[in-house]
N, C-alpha and C. Protein backbone atom coordinates (compact mmCIF):
# COMPACT_ATOMS: atom_id res chain seq x y z
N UNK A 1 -0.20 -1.30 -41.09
CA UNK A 1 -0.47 0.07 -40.72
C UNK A 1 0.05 1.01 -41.82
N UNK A 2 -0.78 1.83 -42.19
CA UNK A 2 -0.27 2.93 -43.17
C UNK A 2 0.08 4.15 -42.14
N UNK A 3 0.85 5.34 -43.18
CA UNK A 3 0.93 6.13 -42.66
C UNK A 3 0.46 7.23 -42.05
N UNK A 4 -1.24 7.21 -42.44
CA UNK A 4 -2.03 8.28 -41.57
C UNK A 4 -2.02 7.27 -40.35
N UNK A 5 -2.39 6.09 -40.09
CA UNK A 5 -2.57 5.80 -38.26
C UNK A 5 -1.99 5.56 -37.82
N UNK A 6 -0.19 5.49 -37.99
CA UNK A 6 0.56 5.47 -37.52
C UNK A 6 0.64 7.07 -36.52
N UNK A 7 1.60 6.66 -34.95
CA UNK A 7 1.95 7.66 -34.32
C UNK A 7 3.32 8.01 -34.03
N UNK A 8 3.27 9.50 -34.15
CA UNK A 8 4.52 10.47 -33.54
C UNK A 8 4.84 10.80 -32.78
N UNK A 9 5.71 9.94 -31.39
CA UNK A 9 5.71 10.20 -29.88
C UNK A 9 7.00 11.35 -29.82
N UNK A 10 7.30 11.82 -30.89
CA UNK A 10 8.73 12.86 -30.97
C UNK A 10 8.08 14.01 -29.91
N UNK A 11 6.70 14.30 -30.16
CA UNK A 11 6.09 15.65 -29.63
C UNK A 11 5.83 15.72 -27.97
N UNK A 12 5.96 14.93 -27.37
CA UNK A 12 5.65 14.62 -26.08
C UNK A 12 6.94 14.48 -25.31
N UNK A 13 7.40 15.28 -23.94
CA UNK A 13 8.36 15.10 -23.56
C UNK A 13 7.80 13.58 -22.79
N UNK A 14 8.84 12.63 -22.53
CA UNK A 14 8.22 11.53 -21.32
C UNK A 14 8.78 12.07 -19.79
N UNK A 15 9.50 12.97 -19.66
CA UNK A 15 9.80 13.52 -18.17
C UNK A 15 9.20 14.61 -18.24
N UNK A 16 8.10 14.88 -18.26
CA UNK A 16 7.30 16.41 -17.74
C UNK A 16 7.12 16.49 -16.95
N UNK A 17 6.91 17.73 -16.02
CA UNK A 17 6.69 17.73 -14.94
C UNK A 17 5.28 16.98 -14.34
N UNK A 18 4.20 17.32 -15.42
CA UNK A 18 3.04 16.86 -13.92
C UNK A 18 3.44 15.51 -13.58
N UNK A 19 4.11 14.22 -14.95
CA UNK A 19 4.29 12.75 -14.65
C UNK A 19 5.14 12.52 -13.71
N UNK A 20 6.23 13.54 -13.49
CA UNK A 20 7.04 13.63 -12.59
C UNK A 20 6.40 13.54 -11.08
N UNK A 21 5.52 14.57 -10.85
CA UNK A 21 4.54 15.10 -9.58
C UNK A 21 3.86 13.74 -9.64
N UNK A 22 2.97 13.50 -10.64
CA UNK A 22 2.29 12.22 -10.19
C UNK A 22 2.73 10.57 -9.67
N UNK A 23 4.33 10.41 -10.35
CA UNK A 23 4.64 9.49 -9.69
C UNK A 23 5.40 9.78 -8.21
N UNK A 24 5.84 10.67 -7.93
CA UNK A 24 6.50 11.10 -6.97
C UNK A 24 5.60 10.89 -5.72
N UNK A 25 4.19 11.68 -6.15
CA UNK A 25 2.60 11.36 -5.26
C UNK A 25 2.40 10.04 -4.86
N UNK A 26 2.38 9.32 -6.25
CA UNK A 26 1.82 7.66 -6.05
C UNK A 26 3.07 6.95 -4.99
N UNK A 27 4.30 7.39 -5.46
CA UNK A 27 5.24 7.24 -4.63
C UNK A 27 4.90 6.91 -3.11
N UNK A 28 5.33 8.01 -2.98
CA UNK A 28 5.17 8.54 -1.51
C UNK A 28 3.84 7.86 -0.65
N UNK A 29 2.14 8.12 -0.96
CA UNK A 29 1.16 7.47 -0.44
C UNK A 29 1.32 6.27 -0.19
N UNK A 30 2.09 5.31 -1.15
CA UNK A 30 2.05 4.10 -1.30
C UNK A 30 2.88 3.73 0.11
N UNK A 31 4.12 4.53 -0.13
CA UNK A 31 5.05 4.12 0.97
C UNK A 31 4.45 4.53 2.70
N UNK A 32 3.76 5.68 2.74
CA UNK A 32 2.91 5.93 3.87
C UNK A 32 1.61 4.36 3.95
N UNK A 33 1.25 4.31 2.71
CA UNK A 33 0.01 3.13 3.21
C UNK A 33 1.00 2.03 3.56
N UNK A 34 2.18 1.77 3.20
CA UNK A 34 2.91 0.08 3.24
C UNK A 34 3.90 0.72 4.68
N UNK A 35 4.01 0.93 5.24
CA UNK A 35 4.42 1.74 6.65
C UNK A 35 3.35 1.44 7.75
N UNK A 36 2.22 1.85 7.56
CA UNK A 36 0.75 1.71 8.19
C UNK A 36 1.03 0.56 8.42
N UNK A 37 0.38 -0.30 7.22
CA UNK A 37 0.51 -2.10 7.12
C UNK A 37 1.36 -2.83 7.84
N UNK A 38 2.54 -1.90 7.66
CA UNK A 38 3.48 -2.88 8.72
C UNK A 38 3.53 -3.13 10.12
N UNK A 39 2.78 -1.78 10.60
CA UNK A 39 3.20 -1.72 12.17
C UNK A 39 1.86 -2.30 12.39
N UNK A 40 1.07 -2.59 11.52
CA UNK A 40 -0.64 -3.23 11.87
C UNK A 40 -0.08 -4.86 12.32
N UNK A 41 0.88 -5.31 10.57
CA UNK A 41 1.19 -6.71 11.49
C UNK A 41 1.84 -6.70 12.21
N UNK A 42 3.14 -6.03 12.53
CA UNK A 42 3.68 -6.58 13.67
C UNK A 42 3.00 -6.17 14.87
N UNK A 43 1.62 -5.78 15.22
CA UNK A 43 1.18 -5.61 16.24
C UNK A 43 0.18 -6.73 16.01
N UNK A 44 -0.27 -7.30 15.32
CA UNK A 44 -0.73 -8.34 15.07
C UNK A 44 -0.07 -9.85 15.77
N UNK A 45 1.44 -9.97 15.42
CA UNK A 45 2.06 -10.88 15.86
C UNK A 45 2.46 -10.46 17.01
N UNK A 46 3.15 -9.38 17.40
CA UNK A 46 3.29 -9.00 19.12
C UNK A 46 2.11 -9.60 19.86
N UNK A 47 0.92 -8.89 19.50
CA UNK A 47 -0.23 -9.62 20.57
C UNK A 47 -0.23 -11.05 20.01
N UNK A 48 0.15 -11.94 19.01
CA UNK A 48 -0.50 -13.22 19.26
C UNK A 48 0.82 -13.91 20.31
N UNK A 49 2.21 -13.36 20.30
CA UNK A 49 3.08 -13.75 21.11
C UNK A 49 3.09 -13.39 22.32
N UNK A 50 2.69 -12.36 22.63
CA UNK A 50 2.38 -11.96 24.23
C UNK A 50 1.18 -12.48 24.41
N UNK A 51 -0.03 -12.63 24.17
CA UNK A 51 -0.91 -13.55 24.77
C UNK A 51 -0.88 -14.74 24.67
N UNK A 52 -0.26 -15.67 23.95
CA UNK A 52 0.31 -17.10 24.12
C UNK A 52 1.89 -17.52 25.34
N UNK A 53 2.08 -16.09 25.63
CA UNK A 53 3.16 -16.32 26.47
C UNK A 53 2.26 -16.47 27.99
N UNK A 54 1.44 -15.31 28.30
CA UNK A 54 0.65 -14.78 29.08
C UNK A 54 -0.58 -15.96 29.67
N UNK A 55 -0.84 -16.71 28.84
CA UNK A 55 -2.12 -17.75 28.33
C UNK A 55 -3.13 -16.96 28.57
N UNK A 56 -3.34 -15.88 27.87
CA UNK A 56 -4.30 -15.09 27.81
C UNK A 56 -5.30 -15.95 26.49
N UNK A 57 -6.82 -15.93 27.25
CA UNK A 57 -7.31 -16.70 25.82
C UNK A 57 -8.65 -15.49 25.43
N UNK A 58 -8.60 -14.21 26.04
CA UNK A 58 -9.58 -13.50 25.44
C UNK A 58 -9.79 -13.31 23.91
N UNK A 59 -10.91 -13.26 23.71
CA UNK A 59 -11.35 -13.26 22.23
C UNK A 59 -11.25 -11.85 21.70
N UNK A 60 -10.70 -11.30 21.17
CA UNK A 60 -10.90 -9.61 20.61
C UNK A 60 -11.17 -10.03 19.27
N UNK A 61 -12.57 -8.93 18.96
CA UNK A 61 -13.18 -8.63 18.23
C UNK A 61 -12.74 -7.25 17.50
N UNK A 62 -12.35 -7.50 16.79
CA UNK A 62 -12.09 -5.85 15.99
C UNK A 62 -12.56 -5.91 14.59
N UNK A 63 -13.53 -5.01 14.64
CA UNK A 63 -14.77 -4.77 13.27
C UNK A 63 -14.18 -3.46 12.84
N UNK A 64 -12.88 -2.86 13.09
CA UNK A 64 -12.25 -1.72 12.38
C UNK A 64 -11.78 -2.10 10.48
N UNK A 65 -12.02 -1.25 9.67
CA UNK A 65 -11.20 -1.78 8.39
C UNK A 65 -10.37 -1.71 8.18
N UNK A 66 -9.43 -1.59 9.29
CA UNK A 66 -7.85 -1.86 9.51
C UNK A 66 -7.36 -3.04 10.11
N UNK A 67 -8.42 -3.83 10.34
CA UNK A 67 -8.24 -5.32 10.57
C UNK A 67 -7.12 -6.07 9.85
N UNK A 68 -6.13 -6.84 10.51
CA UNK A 68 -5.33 -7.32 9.31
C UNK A 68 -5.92 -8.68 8.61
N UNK A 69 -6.76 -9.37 10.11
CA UNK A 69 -7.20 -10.95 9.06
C UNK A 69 -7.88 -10.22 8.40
N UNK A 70 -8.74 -9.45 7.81
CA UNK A 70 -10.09 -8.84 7.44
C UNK A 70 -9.35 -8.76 5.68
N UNK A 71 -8.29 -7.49 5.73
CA UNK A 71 -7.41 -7.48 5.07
C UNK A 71 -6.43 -8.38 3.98
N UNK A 72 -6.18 -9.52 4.84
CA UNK A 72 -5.58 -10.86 4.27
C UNK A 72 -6.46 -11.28 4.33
């Protein structure tokens, strides 16, 4: 590499604000979507343990895209 294509990262702060805002964003959604997810499986495993306690053998169908087998 010569010295014209070489680069000068001196000019760029790396804590600016919008990168700041944007990970803070990605942050946060992520932790709201992985929150969601969770209470999906453990309602997932609640019903497979209460209807194996129950001997419930109904079939539920759920065509929502919050499905967890769908998902996994």
């Amino acid at each position: 590499m010569t010295f014209t294509t070489t680069y000068s990262y001196s000019d760029r702060s790396i804590f600016d604000l919008k990168t700041l805002i944007e990970s803070i964003r990605f942050i946060i959604v992520n932790f709201i979507l992985a929150f969601i997810f969770l209470f999906l499986t453990f309602e997932e495993f609640e019903w497979e343990i209460f209807s194996s306690r129950e001997g419930i053998t109904d079939k539920v169908i759920d065509e929502s895209s919050w499905n967890i087998k769908t998902l996994i």
